[in-house]
N, C-alpha and C. Protein backbone atom coordinates (compact mmCIF):
# COMPACT_ATOMS: atom_id res chain seq x y z
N UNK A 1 43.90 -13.53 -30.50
CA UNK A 1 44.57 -14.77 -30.91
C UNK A 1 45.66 -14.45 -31.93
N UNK A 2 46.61 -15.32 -31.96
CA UNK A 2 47.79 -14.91 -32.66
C UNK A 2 47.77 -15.43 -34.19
N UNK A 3 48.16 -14.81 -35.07
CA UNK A 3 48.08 -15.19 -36.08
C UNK A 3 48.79 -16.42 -37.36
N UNK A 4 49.42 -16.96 -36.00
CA UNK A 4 50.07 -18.68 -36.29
C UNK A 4 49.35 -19.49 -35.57
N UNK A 5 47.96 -19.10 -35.39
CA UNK A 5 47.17 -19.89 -34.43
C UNK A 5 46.56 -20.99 -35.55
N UNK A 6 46.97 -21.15 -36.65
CA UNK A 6 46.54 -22.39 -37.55
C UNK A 6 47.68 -22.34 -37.97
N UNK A 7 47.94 -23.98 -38.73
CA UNK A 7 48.90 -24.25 -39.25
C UNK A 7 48.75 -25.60 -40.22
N UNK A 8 49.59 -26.14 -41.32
CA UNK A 8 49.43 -27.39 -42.18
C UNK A 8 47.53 -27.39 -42.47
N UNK A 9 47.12 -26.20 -42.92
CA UNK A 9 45.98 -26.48 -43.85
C UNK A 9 44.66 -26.33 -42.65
N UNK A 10 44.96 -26.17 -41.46
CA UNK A 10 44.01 -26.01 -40.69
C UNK A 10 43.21 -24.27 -40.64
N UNK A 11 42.73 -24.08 -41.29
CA UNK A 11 42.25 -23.18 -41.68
C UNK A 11 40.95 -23.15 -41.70
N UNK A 12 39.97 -24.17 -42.40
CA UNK A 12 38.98 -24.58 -41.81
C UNK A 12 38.45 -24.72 -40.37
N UNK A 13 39.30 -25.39 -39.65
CA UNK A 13 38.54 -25.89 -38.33
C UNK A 13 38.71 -25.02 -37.35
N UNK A 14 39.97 -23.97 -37.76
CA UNK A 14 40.17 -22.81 -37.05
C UNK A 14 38.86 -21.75 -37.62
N UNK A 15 38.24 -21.61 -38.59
CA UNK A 15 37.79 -20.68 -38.49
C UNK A 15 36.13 -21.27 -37.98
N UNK A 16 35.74 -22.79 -38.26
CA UNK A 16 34.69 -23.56 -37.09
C UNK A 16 34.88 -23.34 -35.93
N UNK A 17 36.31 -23.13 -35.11
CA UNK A 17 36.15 -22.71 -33.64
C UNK A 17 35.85 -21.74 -33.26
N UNK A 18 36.79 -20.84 -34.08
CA UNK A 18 36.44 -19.38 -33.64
C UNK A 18 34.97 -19.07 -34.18
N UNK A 19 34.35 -19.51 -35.04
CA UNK A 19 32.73 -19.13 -35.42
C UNK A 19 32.15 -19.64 -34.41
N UNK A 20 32.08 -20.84 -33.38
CA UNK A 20 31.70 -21.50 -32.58
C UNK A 20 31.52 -20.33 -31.04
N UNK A 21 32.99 -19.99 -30.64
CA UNK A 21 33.20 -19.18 -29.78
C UNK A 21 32.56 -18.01 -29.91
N UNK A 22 31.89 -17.44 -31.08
CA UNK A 22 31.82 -16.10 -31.20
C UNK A 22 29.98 -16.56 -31.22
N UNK A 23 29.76 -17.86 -31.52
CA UNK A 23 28.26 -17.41 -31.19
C UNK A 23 27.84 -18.08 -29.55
N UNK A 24 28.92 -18.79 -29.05
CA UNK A 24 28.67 -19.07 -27.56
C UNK A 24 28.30 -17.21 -26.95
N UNK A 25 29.27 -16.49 -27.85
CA UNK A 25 29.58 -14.94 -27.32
C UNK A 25 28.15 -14.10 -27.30
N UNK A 26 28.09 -14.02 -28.53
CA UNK A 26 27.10 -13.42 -29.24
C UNK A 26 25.48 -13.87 -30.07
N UNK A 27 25.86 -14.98 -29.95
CA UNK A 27 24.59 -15.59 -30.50
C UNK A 27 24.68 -15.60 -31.92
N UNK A 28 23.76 -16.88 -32.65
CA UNK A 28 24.34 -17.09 -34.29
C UNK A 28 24.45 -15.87 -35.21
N UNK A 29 23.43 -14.84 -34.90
CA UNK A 29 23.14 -13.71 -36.01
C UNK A 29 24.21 -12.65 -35.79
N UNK A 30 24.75 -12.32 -34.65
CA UNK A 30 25.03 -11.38 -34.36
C UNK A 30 27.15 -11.43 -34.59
N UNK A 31 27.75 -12.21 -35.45
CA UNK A 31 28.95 -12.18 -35.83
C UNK A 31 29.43 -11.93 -37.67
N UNK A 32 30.14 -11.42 -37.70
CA UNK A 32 30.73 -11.48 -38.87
C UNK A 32 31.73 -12.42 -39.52
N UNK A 33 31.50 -12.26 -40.56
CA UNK A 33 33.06 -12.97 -41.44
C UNK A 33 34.81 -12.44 -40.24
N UNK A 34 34.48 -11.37 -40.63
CA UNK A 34 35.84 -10.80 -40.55
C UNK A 34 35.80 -10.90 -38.94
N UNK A 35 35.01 -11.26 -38.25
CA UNK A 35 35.35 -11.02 -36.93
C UNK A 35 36.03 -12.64 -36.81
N UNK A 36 35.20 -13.89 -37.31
CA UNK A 36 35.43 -14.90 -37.01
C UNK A 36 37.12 -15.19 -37.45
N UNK A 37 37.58 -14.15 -38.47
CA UNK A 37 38.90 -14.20 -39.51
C UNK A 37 39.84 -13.51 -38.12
N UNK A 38 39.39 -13.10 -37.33
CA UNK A 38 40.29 -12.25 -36.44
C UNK A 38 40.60 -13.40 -35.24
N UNK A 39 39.19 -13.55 -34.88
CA UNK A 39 39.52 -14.93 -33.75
C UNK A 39 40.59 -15.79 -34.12
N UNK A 40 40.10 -16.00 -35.26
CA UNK A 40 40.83 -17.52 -35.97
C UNK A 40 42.31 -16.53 -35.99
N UNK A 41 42.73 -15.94 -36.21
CA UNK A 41 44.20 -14.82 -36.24
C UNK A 41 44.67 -15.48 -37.69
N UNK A 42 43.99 -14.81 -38.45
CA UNK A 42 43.80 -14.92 -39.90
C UNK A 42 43.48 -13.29 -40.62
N UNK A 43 43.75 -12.97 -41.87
CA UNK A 43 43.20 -11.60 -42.33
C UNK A 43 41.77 -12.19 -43.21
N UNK A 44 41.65 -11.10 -43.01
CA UNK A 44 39.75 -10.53 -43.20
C UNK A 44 39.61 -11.53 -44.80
N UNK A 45 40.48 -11.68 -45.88
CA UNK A 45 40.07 -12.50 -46.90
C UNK A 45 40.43 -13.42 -46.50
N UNK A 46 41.24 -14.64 -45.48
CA UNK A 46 41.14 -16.21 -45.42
C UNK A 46 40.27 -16.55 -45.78
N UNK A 47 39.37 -16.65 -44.91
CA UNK A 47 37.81 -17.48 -45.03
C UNK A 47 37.37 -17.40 -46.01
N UNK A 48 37.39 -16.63 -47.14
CA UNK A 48 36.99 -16.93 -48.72
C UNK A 48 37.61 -18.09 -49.42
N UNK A 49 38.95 -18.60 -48.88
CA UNK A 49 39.08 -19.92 -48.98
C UNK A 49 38.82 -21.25 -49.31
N UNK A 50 37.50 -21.09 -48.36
CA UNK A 50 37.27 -22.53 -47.98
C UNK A 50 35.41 -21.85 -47.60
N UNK A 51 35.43 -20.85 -47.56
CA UNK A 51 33.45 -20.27 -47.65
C UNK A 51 33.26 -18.77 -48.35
N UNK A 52 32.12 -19.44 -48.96
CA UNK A 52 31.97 -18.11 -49.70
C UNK A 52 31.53 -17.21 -49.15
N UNK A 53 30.70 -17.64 -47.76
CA UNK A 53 30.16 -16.38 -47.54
C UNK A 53 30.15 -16.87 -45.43
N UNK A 54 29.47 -15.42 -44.72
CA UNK A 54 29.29 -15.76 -43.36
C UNK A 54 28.69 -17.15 -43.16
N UNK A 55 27.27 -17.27 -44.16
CA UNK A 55 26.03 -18.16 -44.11
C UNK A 55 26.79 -19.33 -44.39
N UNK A 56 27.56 -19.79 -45.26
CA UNK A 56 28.12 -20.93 -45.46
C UNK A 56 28.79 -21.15 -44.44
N UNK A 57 30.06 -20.06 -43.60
CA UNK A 57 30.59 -21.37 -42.48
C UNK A 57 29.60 -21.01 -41.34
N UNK A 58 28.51 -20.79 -41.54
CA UNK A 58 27.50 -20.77 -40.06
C UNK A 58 27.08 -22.35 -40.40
N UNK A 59 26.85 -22.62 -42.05
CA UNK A 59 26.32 -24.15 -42.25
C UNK A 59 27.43 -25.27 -42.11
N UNK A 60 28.42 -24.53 -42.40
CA UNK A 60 29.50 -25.55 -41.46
C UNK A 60 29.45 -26.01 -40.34
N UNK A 61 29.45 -25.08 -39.54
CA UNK A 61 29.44 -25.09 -38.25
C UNK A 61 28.18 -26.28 -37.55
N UNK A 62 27.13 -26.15 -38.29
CA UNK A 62 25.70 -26.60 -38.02
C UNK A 62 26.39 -27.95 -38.95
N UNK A 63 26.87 -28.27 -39.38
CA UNK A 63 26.95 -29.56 -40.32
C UNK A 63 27.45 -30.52 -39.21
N UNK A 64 28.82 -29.76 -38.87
CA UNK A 64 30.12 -30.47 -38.00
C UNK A 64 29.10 -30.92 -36.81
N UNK A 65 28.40 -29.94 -35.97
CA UNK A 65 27.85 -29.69 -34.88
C UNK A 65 26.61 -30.95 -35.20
N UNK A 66 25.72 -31.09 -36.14
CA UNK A 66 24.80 -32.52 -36.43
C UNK A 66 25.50 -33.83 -36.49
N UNK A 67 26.82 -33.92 -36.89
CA UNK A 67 27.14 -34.88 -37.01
C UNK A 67 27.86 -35.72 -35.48
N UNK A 68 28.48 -34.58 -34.83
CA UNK A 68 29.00 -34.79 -33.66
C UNK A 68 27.66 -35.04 -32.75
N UNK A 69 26.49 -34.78 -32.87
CA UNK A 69 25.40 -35.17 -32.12
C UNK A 69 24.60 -35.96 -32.71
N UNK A 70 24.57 -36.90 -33.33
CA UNK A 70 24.19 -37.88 -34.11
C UNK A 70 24.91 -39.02 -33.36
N UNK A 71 26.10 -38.69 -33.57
CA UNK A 71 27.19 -39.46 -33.03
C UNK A 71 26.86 -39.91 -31.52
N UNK A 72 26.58 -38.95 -30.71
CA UNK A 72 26.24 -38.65 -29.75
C UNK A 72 25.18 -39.62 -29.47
N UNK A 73 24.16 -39.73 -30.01
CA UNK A 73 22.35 -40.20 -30.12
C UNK A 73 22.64 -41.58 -30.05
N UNK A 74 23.53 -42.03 -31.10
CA UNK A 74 24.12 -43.27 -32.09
C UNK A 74 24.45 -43.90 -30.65
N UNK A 75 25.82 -43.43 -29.65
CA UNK A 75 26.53 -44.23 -28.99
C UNK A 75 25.82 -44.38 -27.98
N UNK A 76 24.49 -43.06 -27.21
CA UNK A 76 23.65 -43.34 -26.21
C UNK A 76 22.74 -44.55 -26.69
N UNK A 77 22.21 -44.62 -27.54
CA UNK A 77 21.40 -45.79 -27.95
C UNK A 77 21.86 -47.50 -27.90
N UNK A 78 22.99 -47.36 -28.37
CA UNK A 78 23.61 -48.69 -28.18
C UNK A 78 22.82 -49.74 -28.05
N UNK A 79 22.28 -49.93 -29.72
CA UNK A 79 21.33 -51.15 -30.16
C UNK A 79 20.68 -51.29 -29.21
N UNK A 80 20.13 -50.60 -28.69
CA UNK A 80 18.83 -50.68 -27.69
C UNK A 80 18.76 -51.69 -26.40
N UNK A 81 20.25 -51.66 -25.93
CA UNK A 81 20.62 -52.14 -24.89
C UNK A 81 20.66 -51.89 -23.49
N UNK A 82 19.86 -52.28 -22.23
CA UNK A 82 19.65 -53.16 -21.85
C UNK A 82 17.81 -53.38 -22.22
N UNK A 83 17.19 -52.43 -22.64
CA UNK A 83 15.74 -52.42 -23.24
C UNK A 83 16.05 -51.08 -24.12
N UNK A 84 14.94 -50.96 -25.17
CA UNK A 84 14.71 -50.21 -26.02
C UNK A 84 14.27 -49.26 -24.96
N UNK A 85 14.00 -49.21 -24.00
CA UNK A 85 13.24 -47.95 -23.32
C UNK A 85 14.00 -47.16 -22.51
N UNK A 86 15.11 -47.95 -21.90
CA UNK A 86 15.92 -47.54 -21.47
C UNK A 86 17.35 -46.28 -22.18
N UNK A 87 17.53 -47.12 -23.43
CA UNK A 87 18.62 -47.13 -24.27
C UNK A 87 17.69 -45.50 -25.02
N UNK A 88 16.40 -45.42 -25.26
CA UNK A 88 15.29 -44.07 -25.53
C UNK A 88 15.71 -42.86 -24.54
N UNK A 89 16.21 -43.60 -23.13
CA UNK A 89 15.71 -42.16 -21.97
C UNK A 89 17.06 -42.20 -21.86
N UNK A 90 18.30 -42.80 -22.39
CA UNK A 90 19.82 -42.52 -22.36
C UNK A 90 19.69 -41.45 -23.74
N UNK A 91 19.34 -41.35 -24.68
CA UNK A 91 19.35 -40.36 -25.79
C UNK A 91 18.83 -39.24 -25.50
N UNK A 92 17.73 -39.41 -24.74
CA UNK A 92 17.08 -38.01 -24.01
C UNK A 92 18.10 -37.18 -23.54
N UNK A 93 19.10 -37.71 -22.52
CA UNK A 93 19.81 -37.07 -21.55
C UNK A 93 21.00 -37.01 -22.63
N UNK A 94 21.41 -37.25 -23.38
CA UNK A 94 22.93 -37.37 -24.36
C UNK A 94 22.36 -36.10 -25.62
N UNK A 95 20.89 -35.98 -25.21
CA UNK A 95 20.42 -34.48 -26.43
C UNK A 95 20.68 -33.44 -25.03
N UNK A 96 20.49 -33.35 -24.12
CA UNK A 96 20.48 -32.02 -22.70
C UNK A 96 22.17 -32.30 -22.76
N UNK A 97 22.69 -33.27 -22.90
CA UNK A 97 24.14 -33.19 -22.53
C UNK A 97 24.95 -32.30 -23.62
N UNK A 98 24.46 -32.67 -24.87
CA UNK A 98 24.88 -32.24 -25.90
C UNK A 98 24.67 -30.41 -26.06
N UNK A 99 23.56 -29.98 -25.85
CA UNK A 99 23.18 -28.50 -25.46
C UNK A 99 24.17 -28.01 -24.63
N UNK A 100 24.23 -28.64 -23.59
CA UNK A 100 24.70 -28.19 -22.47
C UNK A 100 26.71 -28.35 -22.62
N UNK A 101 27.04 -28.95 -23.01
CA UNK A 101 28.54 -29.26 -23.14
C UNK A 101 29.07 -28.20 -24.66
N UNK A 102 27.82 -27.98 -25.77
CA UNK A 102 28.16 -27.89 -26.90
C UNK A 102 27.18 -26.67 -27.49
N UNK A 103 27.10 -25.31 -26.79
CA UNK A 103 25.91 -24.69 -27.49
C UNK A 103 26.43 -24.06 -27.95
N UNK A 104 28.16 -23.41 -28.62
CA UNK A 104 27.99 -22.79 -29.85
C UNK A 104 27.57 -23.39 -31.53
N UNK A 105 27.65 -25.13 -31.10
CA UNK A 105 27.06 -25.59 -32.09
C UNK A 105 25.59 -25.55 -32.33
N UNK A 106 25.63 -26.31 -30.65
CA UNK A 106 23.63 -26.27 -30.76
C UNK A 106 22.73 -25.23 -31.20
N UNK A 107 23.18 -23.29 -30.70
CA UNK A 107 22.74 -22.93 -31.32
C UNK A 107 22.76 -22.44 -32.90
N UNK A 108 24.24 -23.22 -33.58
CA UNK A 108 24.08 -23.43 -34.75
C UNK A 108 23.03 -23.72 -35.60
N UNK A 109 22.80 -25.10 -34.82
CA UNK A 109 21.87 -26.47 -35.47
C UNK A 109 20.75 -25.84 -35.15
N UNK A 110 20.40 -24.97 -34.28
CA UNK A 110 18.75 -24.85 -34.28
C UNK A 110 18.68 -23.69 -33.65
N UNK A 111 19.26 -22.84 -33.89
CA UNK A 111 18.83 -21.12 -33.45
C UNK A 111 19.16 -20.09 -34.56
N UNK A 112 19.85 -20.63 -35.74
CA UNK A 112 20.53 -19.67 -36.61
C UNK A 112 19.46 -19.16 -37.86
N UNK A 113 18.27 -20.36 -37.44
CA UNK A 113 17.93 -19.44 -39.03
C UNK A 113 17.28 -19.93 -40.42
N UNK A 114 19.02 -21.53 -40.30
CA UNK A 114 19.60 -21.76 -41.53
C UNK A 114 18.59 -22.78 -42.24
N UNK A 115 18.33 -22.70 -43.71
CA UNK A 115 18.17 -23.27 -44.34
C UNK A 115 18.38 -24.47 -44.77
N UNK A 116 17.73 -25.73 -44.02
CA UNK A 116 19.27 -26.81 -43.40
C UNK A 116 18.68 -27.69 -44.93
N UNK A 117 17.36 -27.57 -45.91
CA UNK A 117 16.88 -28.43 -46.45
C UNK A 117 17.68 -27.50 -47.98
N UNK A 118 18.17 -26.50 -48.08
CA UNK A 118 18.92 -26.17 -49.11
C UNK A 118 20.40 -26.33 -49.00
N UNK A 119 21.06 -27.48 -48.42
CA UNK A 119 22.52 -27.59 -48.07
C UNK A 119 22.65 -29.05 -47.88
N UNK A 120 22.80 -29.72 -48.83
CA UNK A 120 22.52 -31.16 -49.28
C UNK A 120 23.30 -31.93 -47.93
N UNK A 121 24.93 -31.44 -47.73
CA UNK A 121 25.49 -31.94 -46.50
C UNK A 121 24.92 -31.57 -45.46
N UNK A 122 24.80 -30.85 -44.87
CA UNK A 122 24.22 -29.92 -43.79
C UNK A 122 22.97 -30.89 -44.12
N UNK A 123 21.93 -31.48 -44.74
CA UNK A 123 20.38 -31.93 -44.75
C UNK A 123 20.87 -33.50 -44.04
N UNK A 124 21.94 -33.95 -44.68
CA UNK A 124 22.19 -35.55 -44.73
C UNK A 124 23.05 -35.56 -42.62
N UNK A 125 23.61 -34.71 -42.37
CA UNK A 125 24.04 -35.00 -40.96
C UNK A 125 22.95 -34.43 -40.19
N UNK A 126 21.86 -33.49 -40.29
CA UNK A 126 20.74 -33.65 -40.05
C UNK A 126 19.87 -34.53 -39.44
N UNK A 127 19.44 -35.61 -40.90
CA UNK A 127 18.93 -36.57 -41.07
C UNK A 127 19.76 -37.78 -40.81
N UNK A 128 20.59 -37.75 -40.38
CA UNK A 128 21.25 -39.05 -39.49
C UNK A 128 21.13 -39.26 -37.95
N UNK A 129 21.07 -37.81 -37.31
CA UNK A 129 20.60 -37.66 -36.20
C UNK A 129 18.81 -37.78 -35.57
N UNK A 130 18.48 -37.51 -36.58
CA UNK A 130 16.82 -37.77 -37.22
C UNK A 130 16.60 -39.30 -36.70
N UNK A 131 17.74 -40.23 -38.11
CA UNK A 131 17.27 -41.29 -38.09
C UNK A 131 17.65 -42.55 -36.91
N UNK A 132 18.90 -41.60 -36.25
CA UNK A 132 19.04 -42.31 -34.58
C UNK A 132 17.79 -42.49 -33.98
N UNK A 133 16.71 -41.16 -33.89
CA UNK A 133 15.69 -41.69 -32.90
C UNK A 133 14.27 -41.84 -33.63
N UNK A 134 14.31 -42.29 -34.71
CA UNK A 134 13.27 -43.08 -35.31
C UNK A 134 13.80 -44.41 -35.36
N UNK A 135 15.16 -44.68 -35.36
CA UNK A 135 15.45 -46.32 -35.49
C UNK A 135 14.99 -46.83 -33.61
N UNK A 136 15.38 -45.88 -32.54
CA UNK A 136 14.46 -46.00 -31.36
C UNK A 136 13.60 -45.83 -31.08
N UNK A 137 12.74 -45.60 -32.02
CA UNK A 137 11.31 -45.52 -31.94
C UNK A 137 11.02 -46.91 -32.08
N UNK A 138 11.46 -47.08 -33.50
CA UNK A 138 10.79 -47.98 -33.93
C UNK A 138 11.10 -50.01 -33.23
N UNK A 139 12.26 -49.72 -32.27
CA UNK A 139 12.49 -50.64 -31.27
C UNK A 139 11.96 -50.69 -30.18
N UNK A 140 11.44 -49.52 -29.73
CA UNK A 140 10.47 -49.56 -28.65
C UNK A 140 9.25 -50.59 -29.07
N UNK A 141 8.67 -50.16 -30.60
CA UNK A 141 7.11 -50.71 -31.07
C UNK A 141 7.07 -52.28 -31.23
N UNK A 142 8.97 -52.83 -30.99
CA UNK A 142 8.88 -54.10 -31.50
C UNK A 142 7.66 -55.25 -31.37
N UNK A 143 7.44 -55.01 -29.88
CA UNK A 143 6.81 -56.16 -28.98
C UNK A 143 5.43 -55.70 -29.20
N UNK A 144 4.64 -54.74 -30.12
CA UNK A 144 3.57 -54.29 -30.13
C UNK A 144 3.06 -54.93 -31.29
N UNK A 145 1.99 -55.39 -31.63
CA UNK A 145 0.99 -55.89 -32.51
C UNK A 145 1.36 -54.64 -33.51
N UNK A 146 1.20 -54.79 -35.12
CA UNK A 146 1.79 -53.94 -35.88
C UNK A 146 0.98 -52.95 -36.10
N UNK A 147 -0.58 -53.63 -35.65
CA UNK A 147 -1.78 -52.04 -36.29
C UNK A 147 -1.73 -51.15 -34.78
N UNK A 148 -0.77 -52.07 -33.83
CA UNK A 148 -0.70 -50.51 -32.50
C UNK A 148 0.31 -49.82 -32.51
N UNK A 149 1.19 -50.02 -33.84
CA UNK A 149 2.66 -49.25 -33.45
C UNK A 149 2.58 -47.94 -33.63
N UNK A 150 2.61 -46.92 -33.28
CA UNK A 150 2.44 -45.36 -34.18
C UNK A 150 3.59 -45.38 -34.72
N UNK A 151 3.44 -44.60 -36.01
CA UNK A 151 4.28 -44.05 -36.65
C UNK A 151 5.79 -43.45 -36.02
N UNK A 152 6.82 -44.12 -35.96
CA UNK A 152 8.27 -44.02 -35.47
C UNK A 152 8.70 -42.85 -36.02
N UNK A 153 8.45 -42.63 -37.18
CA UNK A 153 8.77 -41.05 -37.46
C UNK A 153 7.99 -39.61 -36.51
N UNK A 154 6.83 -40.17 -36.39
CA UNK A 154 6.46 -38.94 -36.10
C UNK A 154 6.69 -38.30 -34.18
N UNK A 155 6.92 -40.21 -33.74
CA UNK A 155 7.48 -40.43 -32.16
C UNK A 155 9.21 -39.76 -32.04
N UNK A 156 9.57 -39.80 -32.67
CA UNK A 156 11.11 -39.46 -33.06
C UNK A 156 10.41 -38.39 -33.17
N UNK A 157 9.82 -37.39 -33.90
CA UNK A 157 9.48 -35.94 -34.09
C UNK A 157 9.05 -34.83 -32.45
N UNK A 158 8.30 -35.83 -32.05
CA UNK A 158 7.55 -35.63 -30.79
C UNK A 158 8.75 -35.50 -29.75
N UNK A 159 9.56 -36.40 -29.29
CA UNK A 159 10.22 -36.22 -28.66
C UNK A 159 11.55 -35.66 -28.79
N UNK A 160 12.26 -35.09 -30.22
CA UNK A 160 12.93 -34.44 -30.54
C UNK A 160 12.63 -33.01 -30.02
N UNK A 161 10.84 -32.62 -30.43
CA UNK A 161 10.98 -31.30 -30.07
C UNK A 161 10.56 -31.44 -28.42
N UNK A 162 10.17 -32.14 -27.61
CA UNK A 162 10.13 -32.06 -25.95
C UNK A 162 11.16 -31.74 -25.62
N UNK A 163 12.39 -32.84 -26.30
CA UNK A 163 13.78 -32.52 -25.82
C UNK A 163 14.45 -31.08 -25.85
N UNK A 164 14.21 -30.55 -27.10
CA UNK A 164 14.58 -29.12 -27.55
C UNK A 164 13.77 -28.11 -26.65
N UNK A 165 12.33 -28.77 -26.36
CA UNK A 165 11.90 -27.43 -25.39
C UNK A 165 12.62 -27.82 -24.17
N UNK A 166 12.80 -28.84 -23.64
CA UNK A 166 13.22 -28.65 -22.11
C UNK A 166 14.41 -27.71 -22.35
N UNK A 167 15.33 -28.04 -23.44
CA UNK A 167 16.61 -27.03 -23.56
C UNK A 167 16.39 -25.77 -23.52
N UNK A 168 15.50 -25.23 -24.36
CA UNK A 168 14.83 -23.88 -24.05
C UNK A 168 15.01 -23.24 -22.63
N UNK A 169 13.90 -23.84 -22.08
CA UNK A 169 13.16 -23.88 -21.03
C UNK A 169 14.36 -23.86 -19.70
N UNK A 170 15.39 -24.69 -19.72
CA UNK A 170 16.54 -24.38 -18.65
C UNK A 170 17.35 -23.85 -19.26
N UNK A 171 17.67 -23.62 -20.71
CA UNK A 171 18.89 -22.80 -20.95
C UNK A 171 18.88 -21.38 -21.16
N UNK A 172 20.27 -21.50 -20.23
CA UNK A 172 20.68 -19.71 -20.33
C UNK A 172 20.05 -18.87 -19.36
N UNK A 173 19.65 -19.40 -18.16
CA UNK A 173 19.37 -18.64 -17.24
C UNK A 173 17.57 -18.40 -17.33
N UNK A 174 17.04 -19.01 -18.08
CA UNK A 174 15.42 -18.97 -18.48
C UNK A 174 14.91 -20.01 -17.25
N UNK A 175 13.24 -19.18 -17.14
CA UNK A 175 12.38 -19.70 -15.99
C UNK A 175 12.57 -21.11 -15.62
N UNK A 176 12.73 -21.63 -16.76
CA UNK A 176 12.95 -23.22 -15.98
C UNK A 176 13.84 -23.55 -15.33
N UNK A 177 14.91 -22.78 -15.00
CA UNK A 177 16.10 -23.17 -14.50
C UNK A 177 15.72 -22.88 -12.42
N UNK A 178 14.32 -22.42 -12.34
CA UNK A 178 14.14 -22.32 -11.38
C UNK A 178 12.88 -23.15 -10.67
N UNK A 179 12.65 -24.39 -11.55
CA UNK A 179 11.91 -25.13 -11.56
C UNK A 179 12.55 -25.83 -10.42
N UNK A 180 11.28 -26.88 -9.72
CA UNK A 180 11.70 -27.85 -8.74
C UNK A 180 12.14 -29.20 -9.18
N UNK A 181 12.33 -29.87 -10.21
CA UNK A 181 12.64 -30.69 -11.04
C UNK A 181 14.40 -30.20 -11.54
N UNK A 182 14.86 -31.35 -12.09
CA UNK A 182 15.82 -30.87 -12.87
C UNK A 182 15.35 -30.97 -14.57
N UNK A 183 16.73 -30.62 -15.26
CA UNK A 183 15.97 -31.16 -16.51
C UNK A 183 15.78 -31.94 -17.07
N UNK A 184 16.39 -32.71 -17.02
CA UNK A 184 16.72 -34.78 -17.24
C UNK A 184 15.50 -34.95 -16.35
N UNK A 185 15.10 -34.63 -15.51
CA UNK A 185 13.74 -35.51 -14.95
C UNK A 185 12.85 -34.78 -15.51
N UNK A 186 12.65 -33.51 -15.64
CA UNK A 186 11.97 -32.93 -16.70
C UNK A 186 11.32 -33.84 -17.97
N UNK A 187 12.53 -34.23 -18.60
CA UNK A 187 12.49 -34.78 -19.81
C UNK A 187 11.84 -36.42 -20.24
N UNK A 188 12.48 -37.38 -19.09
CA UNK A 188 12.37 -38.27 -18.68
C UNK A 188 11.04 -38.63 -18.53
N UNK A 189 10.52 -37.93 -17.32
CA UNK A 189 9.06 -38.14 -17.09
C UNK A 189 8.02 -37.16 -18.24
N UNK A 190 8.45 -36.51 -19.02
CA UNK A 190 7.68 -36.26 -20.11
C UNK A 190 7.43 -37.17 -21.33
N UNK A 191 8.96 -37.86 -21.49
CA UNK A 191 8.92 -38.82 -22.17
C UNK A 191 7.85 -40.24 -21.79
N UNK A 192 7.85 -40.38 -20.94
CA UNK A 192 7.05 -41.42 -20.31
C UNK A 192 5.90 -41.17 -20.27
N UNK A 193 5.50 -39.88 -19.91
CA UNK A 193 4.05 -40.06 -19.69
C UNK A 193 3.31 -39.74 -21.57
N UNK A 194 4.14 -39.19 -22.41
CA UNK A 194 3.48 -39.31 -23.84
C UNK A 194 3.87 -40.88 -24.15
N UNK A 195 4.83 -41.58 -23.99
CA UNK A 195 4.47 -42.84 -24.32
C UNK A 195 3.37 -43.84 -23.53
N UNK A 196 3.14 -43.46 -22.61
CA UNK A 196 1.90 -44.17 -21.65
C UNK A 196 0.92 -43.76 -22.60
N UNK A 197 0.55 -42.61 -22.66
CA UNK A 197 -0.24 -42.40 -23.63
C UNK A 197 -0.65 -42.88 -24.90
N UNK A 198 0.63 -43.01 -25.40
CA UNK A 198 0.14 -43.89 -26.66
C UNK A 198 0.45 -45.40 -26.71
N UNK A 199 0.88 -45.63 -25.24
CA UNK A 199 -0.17 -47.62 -25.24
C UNK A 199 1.23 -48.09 -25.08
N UNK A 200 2.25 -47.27 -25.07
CA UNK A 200 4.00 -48.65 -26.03
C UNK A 200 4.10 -48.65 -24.87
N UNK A 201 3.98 -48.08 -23.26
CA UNK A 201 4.35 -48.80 -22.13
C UNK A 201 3.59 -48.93 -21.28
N UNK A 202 3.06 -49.75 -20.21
CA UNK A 202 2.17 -49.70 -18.93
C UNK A 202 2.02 -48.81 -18.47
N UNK A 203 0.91 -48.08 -17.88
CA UNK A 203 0.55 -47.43 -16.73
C UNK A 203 1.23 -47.57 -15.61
């Protein structure tokens, strides 16, 4: 990449792409400062700039990357329109979409490592994506008597990590990708049958 490949202060988001690209490449652990300073067509001190260190713009990267999938969660949900259950199994598929359209972030956000509860920004775009699917949790429980609702946090927990294993599980060329299912139905009917389970929908 050429080294007028940023320009008017973009220096930052150039060196978020090229960190992005280099772990689509290589995976989160396996890049440097100075390599990401080369992508970006920058010298080896830019990025002291604007991060002090590799670990900081890896938490960049994971910050930008939570918030853009939050975002994501936020617009699949859409006040829980046409049912809360529905508007639940549109977030399912908008977390596989998000993997799938976006994994030098994704494996930012959840393969790198990072310390997301010592990085106050990085904790808060986190926890906004968090609180997308506990606020759908807790719209599913509406119509339920209040001593049957389970805990919306911990339903949001549950199906955060199903979602993350199905990603596992088909991404990158792994056994599931040779499953007879896809992964959205994967997900879908996993989702369903732990909520059958715990009473919030019919048999």
């Amino acid at each position: 990449m050429a080294r007028n490949s940023y320009h008017h202060g973009n220096l930052r988001q150039a060196l978020i792409e090229a960190t992005v690209g280099l772990i689509e490449q290589k995976g989160p652990m396996a890049f440097t400062l100075a390599e990401a300073a080369r992508q970006a067509g920058v010298s080896a001190a830019a990025p002291y700039r604007h991060f002090a260190g590799r670990e900081q713009l890896l938490e960049e990267v994971a910050r930008v990357g939570f918030l853009d999938f939050a975002e994501r969660l936020e617009t699949a949900f859409a006040d829980g329109k046409p049912s809360p259950l529905s508007a639940l199994l549109r977030m399912g598929e908008a977390y596989l979409t998000y993997a799938a359209e976006r994994p030098g972030y994704y494996m930012a956000m959840f393969e790198s490592g990072l310390s997301i509860a010592g990085n106050a920004d990085l904790a808060a775009a986190a926890e906004r994506a968090e609180d997308a699917l506990t606020r759908a949790a807790e719209a599913l429980f509406q119509r339920l008597p209040p001593d049957r609702r389970p805990p919306s946090g911990m339903v949001a927990h549950h199906i955060w990590a199903m979602s993350h294993g199905v990603v596992e599980l088909f991404g990158r060329g792994r056994p599931g990708s040779r499953a007879p299912i896809s992964a959205s139905e994967m997900l879908e009917s996993g989702v369903l049958i732990y909520l059958r389970g715990l009473g919030v929908i019919p048999d």
